[in-house]
Protein backbone atom coordinates (compact mmCIF):
# COMPACT_ATOMS: atom_id res chain seq x y z
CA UNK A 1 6.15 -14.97 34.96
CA UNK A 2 6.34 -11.42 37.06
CA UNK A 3 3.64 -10.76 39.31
CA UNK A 4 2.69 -7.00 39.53
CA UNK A 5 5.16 -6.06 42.06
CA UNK A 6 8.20 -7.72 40.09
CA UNK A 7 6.69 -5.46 36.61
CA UNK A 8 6.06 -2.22 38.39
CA UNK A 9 9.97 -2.62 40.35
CA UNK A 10 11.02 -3.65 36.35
CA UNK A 11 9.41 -0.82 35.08
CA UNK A 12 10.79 1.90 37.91
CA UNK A 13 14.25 0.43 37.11
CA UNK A 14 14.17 1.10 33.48
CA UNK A 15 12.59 4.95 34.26
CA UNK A 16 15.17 5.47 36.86
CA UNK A 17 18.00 4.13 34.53
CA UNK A 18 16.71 6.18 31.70
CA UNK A 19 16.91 9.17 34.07
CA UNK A 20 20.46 8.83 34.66
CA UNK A 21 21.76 7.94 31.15
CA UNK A 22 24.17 10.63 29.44
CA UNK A 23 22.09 13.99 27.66
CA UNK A 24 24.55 12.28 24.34
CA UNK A 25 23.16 8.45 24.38
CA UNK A 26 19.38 9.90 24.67
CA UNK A 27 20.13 11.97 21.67
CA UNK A 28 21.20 9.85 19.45
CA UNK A 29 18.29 7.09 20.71
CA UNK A 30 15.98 10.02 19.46
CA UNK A 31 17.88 10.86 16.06
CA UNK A 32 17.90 6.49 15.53
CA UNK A 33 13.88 6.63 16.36
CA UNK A 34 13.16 9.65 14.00
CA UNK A 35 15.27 7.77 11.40
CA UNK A 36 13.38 4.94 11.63
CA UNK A 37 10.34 6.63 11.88
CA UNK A 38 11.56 8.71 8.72
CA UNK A 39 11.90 5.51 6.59
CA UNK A 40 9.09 4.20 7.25
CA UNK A 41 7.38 7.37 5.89
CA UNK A 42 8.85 7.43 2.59
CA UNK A 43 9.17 3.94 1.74
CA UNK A 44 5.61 2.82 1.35
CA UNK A 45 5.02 6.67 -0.17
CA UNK A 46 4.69 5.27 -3.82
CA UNK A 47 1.74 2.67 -2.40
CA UNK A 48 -0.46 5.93 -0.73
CA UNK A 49 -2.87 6.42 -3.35
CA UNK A 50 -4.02 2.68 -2.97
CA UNK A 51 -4.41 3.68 0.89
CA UNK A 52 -5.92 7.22 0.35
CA UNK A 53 -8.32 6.73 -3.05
CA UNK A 54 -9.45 3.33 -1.22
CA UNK A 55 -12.92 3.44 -2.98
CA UNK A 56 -11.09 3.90 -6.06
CA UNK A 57 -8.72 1.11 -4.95
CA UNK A 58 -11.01 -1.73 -4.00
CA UNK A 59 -12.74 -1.03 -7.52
CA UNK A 60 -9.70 -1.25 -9.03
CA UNK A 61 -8.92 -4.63 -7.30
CA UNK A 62 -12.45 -6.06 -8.47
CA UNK A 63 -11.48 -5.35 -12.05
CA UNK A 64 -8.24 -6.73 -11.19
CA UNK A 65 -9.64 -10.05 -9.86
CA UNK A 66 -12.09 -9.93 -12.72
CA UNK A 67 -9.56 -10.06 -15.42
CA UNK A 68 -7.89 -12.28 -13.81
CA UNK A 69 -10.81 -14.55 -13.63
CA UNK A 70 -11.35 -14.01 -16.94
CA UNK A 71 -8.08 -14.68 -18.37
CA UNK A 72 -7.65 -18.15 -16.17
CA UNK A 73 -11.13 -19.13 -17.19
CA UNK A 74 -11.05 -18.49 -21.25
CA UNK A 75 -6.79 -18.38 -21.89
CA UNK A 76 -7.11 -14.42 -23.13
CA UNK A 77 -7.18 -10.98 -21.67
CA UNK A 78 -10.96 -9.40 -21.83
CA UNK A 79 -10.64 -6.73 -25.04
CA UNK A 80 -13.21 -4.17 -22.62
CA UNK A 81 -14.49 -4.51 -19.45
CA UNK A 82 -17.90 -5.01 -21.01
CA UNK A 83 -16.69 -8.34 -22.32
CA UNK A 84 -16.13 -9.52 -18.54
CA UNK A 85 -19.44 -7.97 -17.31
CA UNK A 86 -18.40 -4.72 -15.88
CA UNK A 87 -19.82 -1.28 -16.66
CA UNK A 88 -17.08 0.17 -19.47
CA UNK A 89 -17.28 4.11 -19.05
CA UNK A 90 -14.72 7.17 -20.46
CA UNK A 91 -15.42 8.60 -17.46
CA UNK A 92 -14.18 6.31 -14.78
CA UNK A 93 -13.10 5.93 -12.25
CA UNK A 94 -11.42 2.86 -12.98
CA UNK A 95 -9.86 2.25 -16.29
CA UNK A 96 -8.55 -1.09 -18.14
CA UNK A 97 -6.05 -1.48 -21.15
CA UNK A 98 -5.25 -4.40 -22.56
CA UNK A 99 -1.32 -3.63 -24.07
CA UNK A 100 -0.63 -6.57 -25.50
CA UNK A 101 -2.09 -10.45 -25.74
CA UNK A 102 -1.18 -11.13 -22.20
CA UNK A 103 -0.92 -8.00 -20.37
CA UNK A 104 -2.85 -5.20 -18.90
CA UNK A 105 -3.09 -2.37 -17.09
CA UNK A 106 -5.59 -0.66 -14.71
CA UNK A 107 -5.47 2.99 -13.68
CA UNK A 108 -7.66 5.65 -11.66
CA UNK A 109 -7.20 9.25 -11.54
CA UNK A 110 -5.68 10.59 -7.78
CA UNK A 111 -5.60 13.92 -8.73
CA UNK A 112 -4.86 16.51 -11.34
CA UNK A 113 -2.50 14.96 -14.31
CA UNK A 114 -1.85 12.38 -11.88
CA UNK A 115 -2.75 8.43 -11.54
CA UNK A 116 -2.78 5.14 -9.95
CA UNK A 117 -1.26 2.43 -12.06
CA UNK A 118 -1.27 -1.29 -11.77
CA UNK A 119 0.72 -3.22 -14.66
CA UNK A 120 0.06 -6.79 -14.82
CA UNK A 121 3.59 -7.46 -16.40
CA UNK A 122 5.12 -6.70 -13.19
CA UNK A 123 2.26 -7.45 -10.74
CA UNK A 124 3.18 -3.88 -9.07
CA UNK A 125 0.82 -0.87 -8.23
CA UNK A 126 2.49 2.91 -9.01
C-alpha cells in the first residue's frame, strides 16, 4: 500500500505526464470521453419516464406486483383492478389492460399524446 508521500509523487507524475502529452492524443481522449458520455445518454433514453414520472412509476410497479400476485395466487389475470383490490379510475394515473388470458399491460400518461408502457408479454417498460 502507498503511504501519502508515494500517492501525492503518483499523482504529480500523472499531472506532469498529462502536461507534456501531444495537443492530438488529449483530443481524441476528450472526443473518446464525450462518446462515451454520449452513449450513455441515449441508451437508457427510452427508460426516462420511469426515472422522471417516479410517482407515477412506483404506482405503476404496485399494480405490477399486484397482478402479479394475483395471477400466481388464483392461475388468471385480474379482469379490473377492482378485482385485485385497487382503486379502478378513467382518470388515472395508472391504467391496467388485460389483452388476452395471460397478458397485460400497464400504462400512465407522461405527457401530451404520450405514455409509459409496460407489456407483460415481454417483461419490458416503453
Amino acid at each position: 500500500m502507498l503511504n501519502i508521500d508515494g500517492k501525492r509523487q503518483l499523482a504529480m507524475r500523472l499531472v506532469s505526464t498529462l502536461r507534456k502529452q501531444n495537443p492530438l492524443v488529449l483530443g481524441i481522449v476528450f472526443f473518446a470521453l464525450a462518446f462515451v458520455l454520449w452513449v450513455g445518454f441515449v441508451t437508457p433514453a427510452p427508460r426516462w419516464p420511469w426515472v422522471f414520472y417516479w410517482s407515477e412509476a412506483r404506482q405503476a410497479n404496485k399494480v405490477i406486483a399486484a397482478v402479479d400476485s394475483f395471477q400466481s395466487r388464483y392461475c388468471r389475470l385480474p379482469d379490473t383492478l377492482a378485482d385485485i383490490g385497487l382503486k379502478d379510475s378513467e382518470s388515472g394515473p395508472v391504467y391496467y389492460e388485460k389483452t388476452s388470458d395471460s397478458t397485460y399491460i400497464v400504462w400512465f400518461g407522461t405527457e401530451l399524446g404520450e405514455s409509459a408502457t409496460y407489456e407483460s408479454a415481454t417483461k419490458e417498460r416503453h
